[in-house]
N, C-alpha and C. Protein backbone atom coordinates (compact mmCIF):
# COMPACT_ATOMS: atom_id res chain seq x y z
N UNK A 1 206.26 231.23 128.47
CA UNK A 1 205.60 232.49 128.17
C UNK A 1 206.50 233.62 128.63
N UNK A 2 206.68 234.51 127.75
CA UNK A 2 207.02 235.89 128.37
C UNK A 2 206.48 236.58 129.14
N UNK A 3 207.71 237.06 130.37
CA UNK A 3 207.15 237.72 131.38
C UNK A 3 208.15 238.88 132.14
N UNK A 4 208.07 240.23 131.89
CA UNK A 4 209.14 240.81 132.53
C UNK A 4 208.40 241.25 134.13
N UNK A 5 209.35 241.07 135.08
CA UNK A 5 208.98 241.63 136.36
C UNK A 5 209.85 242.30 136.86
N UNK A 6 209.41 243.13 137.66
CA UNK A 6 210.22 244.48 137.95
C UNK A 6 210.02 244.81 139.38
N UNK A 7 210.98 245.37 140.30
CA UNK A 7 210.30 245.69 141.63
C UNK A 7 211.67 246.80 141.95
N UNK A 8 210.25 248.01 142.57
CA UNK A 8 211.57 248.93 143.14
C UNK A 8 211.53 249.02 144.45
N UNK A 9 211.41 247.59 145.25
CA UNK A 9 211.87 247.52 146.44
C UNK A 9 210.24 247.33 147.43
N UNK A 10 209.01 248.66 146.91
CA UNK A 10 207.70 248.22 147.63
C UNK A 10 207.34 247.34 147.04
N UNK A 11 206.75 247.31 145.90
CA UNK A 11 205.98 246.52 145.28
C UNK A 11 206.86 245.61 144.15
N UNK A 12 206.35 244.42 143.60
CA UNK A 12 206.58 243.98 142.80
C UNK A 12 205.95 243.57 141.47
N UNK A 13 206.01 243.66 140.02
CA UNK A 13 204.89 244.00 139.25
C UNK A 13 205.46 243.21 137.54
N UNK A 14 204.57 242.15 137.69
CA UNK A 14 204.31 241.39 136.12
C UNK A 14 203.43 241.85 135.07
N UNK A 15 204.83 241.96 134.13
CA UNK A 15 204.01 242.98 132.38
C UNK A 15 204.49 241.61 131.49
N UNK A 16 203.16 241.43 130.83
CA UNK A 16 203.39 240.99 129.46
C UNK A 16 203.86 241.79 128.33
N UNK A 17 205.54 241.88 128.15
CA UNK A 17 205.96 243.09 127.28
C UNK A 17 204.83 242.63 125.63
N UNK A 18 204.58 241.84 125.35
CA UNK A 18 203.71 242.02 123.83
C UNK A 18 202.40 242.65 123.84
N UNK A 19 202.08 242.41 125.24
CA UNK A 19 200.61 243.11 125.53
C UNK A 19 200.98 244.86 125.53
N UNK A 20 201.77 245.01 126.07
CA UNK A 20 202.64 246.96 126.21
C UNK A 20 203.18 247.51 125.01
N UNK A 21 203.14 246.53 124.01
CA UNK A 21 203.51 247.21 122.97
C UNK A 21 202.55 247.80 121.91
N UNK A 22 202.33 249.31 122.13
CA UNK A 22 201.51 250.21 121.40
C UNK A 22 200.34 250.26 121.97
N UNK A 23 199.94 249.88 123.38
CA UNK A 23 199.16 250.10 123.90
C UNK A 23 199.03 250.61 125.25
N UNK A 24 197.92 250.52 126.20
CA UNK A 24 198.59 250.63 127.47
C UNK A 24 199.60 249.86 128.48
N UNK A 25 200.53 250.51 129.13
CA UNK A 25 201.33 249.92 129.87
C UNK A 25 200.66 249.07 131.04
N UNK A 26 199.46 249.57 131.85
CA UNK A 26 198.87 249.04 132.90
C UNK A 26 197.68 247.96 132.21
N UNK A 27 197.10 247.54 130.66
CA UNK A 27 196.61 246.89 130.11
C UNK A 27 197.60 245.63 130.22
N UNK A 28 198.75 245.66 130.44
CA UNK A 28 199.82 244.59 130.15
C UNK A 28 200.50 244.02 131.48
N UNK A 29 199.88 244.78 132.83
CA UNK A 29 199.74 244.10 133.90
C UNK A 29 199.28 242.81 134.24
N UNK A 30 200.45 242.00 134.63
CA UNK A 30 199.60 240.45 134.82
C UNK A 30 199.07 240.31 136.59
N UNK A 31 200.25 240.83 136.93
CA UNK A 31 199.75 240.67 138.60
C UNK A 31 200.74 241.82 139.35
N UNK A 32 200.55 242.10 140.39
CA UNK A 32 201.11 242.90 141.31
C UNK A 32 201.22 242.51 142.82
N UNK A 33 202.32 242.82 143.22
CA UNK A 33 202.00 242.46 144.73
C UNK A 33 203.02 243.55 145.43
N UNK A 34 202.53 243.67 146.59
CA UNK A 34 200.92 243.40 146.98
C UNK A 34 200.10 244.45 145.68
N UNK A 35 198.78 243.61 145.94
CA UNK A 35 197.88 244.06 145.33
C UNK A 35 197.89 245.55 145.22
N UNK A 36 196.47 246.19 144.84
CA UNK A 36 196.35 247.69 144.76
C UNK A 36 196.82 247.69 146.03
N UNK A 37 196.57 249.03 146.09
CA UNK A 37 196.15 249.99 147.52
C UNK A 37 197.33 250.93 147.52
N UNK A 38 197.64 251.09 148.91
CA UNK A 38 198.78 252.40 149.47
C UNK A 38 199.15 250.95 149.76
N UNK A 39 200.70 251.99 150.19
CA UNK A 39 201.55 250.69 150.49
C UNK A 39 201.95 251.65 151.60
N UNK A 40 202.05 250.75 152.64
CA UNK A 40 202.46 251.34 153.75
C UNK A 40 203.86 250.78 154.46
N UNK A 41 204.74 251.11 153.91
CA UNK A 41 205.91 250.42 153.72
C UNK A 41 207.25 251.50 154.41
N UNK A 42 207.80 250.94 155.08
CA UNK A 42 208.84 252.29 155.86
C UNK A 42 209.98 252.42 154.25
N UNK A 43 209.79 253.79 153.94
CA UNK A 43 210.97 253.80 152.67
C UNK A 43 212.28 254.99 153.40
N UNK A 44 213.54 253.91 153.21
CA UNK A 44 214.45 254.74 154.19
C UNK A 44 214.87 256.00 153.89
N UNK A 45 215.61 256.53 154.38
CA UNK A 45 216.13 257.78 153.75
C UNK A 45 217.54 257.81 153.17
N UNK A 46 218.25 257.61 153.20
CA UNK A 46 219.58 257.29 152.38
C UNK A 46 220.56 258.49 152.91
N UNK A 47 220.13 259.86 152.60
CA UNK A 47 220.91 260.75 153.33
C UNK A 47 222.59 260.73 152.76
N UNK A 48 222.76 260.16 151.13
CA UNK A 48 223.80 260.12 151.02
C UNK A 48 224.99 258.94 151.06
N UNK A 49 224.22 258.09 152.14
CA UNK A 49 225.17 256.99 152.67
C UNK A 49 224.88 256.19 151.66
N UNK A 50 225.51 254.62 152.09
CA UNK A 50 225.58 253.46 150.78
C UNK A 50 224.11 253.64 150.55
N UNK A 51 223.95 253.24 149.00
CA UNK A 51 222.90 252.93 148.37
C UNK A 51 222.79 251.61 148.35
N UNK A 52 222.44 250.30 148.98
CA UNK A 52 222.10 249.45 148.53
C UNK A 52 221.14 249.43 147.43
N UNK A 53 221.22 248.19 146.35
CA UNK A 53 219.83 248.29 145.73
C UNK A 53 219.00 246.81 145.83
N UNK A 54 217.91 247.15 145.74
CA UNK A 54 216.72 246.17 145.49
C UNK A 54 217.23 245.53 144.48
N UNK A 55 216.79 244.05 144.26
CA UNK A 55 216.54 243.21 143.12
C UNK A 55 215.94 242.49 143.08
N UNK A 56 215.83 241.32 141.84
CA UNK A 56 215.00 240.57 141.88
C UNK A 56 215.31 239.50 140.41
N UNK A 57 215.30 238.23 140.91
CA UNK A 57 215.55 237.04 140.03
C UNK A 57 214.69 235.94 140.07
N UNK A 58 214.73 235.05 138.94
CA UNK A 58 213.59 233.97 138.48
C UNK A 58 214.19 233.08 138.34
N UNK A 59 214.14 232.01 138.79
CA UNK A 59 214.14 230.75 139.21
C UNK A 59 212.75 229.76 138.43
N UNK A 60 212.83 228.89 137.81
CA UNK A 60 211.61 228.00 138.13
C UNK A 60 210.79 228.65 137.44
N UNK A 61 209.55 228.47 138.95
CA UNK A 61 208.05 228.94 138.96
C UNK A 61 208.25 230.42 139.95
N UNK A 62 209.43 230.29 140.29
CA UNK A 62 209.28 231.69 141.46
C UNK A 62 210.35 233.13 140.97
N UNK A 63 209.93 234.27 141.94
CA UNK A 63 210.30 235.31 141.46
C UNK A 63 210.86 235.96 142.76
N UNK A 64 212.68 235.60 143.13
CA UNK A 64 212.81 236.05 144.84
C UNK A 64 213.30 237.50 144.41
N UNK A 65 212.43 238.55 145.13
CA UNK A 65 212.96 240.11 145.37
C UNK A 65 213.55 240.48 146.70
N UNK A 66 214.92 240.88 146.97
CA UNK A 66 214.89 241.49 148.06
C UNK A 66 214.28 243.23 147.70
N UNK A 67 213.62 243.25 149.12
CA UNK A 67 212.47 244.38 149.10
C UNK A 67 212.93 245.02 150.51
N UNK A 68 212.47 246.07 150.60
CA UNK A 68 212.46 246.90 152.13
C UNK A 68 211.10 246.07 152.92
N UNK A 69 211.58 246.09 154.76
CA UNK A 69 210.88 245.94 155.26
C UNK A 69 209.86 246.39 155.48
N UNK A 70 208.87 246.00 156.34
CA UNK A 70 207.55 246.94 156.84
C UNK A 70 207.37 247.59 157.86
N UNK A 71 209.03 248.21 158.56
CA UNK A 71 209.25 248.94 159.10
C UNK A 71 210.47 249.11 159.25
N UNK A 72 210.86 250.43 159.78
CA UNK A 72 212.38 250.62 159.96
C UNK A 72 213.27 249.71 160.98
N UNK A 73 213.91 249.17 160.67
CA UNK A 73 214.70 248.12 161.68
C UNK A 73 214.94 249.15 162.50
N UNK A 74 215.82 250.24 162.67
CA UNK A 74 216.19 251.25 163.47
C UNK A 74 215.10 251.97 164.25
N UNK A 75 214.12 251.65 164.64
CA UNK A 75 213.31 252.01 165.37
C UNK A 75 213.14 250.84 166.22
N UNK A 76 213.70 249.76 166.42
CA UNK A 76 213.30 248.45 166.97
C UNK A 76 214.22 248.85 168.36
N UNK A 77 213.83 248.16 169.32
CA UNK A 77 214.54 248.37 170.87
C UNK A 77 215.57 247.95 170.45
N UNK A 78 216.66 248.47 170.84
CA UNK A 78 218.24 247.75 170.84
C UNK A 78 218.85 247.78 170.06
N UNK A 79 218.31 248.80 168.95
CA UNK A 79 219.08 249.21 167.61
C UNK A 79 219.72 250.47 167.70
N UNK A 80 220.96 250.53 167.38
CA UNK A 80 221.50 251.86 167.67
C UNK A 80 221.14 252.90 166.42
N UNK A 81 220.83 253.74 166.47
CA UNK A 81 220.18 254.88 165.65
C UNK A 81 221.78 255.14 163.99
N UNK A 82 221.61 255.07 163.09
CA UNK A 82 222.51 255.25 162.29
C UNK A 82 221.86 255.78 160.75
N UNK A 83 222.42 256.47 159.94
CA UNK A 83 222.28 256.42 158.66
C UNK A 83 222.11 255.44 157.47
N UNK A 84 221.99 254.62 157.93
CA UNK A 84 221.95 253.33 156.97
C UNK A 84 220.70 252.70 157.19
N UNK A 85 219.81 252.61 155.82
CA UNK A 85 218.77 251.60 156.05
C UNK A 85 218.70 250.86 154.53
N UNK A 86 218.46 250.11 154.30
CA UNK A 86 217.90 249.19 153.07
C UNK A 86 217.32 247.97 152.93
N UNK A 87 217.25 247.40 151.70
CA UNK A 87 216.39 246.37 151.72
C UNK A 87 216.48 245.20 152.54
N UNK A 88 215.95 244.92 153.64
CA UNK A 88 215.73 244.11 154.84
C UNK A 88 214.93 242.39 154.58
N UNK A 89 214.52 242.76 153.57
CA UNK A 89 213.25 241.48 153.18
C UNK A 89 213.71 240.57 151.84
N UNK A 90 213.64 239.12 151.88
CA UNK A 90 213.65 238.77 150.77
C UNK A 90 212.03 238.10 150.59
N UNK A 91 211.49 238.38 149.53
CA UNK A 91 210.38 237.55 149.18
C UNK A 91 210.60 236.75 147.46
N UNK A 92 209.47 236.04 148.34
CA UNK A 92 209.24 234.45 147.10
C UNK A 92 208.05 234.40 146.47
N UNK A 93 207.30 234.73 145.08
CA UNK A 93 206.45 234.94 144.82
C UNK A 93 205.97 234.01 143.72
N UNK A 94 205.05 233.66 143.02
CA UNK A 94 204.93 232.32 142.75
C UNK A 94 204.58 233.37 141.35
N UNK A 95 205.53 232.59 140.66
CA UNK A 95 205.70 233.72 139.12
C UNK A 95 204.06 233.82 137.93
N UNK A 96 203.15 233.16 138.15
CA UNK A 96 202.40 232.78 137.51
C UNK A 96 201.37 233.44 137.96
N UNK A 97 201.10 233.59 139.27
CA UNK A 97 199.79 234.59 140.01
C UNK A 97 200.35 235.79 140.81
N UNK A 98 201.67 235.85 141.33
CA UNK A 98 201.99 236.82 141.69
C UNK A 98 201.80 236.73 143.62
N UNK A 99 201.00 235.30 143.86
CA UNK A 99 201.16 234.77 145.14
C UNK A 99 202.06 234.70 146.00
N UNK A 100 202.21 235.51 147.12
CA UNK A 100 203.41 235.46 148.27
C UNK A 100 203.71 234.17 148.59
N UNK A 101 204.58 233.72 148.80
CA UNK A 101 204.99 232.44 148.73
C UNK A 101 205.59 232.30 150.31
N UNK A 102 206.64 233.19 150.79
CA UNK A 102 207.47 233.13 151.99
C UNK A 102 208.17 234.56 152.46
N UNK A 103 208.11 234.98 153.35
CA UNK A 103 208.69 236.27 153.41
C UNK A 103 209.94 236.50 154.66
N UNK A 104 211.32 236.57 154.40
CA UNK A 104 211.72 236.64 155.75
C UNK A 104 211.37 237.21 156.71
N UNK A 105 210.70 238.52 156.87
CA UNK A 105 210.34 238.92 157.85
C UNK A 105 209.37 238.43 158.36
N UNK A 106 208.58 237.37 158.17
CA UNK A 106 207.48 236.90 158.63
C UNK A 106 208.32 235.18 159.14
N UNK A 107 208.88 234.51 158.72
CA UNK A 107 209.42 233.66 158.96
C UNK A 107 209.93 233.03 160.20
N UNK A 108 209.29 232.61 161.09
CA UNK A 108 209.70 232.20 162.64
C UNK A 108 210.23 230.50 162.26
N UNK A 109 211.18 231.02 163.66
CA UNK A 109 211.83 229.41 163.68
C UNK A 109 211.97 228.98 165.22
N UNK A 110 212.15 227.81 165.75
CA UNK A 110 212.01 227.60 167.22
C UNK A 110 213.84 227.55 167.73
N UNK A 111 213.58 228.57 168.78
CA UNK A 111 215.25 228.77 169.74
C UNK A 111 214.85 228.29 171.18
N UNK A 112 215.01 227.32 171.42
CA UNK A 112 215.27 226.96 172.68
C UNK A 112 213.90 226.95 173.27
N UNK A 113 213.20 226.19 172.55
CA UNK A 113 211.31 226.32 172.47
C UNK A 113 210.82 227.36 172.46
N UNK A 114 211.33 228.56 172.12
CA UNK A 114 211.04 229.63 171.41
C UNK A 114 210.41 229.90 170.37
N UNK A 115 209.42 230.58 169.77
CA UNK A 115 209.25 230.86 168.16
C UNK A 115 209.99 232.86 168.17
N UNK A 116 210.95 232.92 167.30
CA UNK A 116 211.55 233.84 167.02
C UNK A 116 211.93 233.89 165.42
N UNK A 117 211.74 235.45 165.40
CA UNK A 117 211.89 236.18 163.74
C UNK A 117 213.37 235.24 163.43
N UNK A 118 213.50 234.33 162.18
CA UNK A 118 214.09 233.51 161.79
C UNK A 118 215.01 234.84 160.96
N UNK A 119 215.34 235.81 160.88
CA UNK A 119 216.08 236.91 160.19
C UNK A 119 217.04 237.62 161.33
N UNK A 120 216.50 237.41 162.88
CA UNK A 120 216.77 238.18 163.84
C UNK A 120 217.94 236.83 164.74
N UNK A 121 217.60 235.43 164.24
CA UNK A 121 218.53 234.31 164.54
C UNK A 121 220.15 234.93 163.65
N UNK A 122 220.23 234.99 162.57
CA UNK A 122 221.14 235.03 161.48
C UNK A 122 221.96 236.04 162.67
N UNK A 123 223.59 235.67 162.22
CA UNK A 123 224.63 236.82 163.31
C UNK A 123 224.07 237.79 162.28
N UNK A 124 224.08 239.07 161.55
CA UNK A 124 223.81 240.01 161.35
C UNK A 124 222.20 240.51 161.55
N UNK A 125 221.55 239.83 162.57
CA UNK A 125 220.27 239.33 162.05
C UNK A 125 219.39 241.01 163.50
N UNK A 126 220.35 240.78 164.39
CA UNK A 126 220.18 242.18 164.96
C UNK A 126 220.94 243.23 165.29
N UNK A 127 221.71 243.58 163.85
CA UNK A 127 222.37 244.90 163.51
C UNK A 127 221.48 245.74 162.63
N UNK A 128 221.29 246.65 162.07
CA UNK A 128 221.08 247.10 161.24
C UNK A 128 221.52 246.66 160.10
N UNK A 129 220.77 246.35 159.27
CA UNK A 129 221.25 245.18 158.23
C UNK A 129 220.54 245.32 157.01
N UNK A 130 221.05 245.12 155.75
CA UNK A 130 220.43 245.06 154.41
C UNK A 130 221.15 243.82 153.64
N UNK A 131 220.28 243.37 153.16
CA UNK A 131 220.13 242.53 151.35
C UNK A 131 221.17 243.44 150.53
N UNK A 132 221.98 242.72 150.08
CA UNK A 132 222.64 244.01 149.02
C UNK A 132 222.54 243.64 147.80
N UNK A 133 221.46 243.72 147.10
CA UNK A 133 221.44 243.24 145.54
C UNK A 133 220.04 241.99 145.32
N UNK A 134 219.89 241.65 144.00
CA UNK A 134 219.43 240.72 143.93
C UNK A 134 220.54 239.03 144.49
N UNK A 135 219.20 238.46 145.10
CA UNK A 135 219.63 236.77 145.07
C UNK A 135 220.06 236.23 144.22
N UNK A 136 221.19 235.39 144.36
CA UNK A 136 221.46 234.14 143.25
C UNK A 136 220.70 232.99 143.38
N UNK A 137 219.88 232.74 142.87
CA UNK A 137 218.85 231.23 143.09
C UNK A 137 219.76 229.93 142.39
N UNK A 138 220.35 228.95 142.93
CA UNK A 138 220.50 227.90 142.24
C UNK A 138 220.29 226.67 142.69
N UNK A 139 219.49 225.39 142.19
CA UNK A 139 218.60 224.44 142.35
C UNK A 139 217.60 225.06 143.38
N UNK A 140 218.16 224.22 144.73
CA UNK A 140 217.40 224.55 145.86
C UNK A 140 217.69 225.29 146.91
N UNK A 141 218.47 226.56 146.64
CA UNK A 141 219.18 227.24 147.25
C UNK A 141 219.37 228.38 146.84
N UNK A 142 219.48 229.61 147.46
CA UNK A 142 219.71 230.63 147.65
C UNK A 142 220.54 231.66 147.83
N UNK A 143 221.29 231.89 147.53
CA UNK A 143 222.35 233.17 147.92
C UNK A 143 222.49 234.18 148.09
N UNK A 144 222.53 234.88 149.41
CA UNK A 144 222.44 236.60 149.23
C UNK A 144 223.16 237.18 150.31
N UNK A 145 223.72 238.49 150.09
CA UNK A 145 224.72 239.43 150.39
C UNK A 145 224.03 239.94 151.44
N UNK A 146 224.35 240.09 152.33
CA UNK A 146 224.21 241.20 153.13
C UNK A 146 225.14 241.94 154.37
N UNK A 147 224.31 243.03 154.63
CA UNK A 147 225.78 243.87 155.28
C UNK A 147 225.08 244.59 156.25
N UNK A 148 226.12 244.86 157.12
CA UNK A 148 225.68 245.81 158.86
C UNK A 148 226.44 247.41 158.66
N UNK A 149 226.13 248.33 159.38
CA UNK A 149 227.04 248.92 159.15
C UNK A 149 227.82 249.47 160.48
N UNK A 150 227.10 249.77 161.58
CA UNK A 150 227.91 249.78 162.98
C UNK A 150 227.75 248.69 163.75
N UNK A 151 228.48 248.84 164.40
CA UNK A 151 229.89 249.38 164.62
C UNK A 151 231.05 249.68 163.45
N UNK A 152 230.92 248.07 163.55
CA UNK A 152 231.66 248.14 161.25
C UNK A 152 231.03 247.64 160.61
N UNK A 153 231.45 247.67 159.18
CA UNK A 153 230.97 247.10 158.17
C UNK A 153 231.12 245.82 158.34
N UNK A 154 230.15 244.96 158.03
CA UNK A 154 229.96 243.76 158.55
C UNK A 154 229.41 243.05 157.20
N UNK A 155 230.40 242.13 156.39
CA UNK A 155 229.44 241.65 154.99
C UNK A 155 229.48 239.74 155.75
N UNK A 156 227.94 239.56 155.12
CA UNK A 156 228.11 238.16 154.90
C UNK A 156 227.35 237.47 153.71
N UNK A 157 227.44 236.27 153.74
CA UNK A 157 226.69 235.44 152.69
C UNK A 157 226.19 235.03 153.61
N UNK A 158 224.77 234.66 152.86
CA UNK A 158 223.35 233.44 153.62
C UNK A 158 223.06 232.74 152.53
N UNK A 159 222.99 231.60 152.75
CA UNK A 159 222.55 230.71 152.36
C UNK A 159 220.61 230.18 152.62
N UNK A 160 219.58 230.48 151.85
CA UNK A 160 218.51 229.95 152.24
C UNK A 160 217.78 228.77 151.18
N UNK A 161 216.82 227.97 151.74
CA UNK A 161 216.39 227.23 150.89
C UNK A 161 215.24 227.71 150.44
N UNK A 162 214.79 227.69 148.95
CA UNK A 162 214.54 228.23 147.95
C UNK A 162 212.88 228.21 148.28
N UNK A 163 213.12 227.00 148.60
CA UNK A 163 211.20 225.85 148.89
C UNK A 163 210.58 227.23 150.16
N UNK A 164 211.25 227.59 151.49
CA UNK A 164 210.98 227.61 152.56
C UNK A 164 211.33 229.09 152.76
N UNK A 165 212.57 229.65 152.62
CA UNK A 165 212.92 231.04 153.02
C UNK A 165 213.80 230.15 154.26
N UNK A 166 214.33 229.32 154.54
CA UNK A 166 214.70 228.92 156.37
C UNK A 166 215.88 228.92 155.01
N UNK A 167 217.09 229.10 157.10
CA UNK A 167 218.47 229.52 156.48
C UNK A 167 218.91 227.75 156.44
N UNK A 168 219.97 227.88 155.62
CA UNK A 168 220.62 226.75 155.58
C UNK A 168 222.08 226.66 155.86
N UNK A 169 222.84 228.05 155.96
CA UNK A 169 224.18 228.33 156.57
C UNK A 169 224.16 230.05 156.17
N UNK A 170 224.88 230.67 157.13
CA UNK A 170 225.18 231.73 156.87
C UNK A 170 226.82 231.79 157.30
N UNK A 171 227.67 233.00 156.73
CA UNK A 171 228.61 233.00 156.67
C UNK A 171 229.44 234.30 156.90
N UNK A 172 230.63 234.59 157.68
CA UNK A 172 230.86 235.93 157.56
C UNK A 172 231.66 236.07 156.44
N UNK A 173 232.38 237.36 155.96
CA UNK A 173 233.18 237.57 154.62
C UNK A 173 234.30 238.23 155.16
N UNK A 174 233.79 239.33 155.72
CA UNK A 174 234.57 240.26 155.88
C UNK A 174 234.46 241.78 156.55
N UNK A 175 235.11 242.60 157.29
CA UNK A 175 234.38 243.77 158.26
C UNK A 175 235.91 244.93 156.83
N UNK A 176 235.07 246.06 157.00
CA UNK A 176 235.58 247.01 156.56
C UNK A 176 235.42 248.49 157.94
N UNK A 177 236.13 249.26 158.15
CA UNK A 177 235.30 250.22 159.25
C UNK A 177 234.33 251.32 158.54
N UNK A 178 233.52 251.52 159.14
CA UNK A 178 232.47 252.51 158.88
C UNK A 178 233.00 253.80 158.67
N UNK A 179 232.34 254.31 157.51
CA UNK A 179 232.68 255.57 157.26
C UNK A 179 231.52 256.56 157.40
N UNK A 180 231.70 258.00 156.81
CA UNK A 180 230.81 258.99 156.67
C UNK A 180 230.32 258.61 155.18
N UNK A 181 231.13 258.32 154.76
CA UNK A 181 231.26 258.77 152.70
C UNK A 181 230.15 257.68 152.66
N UNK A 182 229.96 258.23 151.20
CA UNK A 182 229.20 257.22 150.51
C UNK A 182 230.17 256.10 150.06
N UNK A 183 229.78 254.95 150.35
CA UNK A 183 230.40 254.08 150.21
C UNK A 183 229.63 253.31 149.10
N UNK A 184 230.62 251.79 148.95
CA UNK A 184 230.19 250.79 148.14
C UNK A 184 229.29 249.59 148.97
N UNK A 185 228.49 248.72 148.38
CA UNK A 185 227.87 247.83 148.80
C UNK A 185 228.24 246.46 148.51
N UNK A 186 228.25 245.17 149.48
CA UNK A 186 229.18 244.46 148.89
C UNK A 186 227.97 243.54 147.76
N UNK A 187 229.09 242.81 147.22
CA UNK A 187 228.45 241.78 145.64
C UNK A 187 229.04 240.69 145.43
N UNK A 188 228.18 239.96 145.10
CA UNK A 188 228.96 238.81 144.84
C UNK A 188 228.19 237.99 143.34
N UNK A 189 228.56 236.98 142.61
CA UNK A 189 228.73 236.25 141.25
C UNK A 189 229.30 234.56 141.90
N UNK A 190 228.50 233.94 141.59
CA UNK A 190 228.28 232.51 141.70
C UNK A 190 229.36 231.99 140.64
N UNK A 191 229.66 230.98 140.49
CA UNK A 191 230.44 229.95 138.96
C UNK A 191 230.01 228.53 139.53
């Protein structure tokens, strides 16, 4: 069945494009998430600096978006205050109802009989940090970009499993130094 989904980072939102054609656009709503309401969602300020962007890809039965968190990482103890914020979250949504499936920021894992934010384990995991782009989903696995920006630019790949949101390797790439300018965001293409 046809299904376009779209997300600009809060929400995420399934249209039956045949139902939208010549009629209403919100008649052709299949699901939304989250549901109605306000969204109370920290949306960063950009101020110029890199633009990361939101995305979002289909796999399967599922629909992974990286999205902004549900709060500013930079307000967290031990974060150094900077210009850079973006999409922090990947979610897994079950393409058919629009059901949350797994969310990194919710995702705990056990450290040393610990339960700790499984996003805050990852080495970039307590820098200031963003998703840079949509995920590459392939079989049971995951791929996605992300980047720090102080001290330096800090890019890596993560690896997660598709089923769970839990990491399965993460990786560094490469440091660039931090600038003022608007910069680029890093990207990457699978083969």
């Amino acid at each position: 069945r046809e299904r376009l989904v779209i997300t600009n980072g809060l929400r995420v939102i399934a249209i039956d494009p045949a139902a939208a054609e010549g009629g209403s656009l919100e008649s052709a709503v299949e699901w939304r998430w989250p549901a109605e309401g306000n969204l109370r969602y920290y949306m960063p300020n950009l101020y110029g600096g890199p633009h990361p962007q939101v995305g979002l890809a289909i796999s399967g039965d599922r629909a992974f978006a990286t999205m902004f968190s549900q709060q500013s990482r930079q307000g967290q103890v031990g974060r150094r205050q900077d210009r850079f914020e973006g999409p922090g979250a990947i979610r897994a949504l079950d393409l058919a109802t629009g059901k949350l499936l797994w969310d990194t920021d919710a995702i705990e894992v056990e450290v040393n009989g610990e339960k700790k934010k499984m996003v805050e384990e990852l080495p970039f995991g307590r820098l200031n940090f963003c998703f840079t782009g949509p995920v590459v989903p392939r079989g049971d696995r995951l791929y996605a970009a992300a980047m720090s920006v102080t001290p330096d630019r800090q890019c890596y790949v993560v690896c997660l499993d598709a089923a769970t949101g839990l990491p399965r390797w993460c990786t560094w790439v490469g440091t660039a130094p931090a600038t003022r300018e608007r910069t680029s965001v890093p990207a990457f293409a699978e083969d």
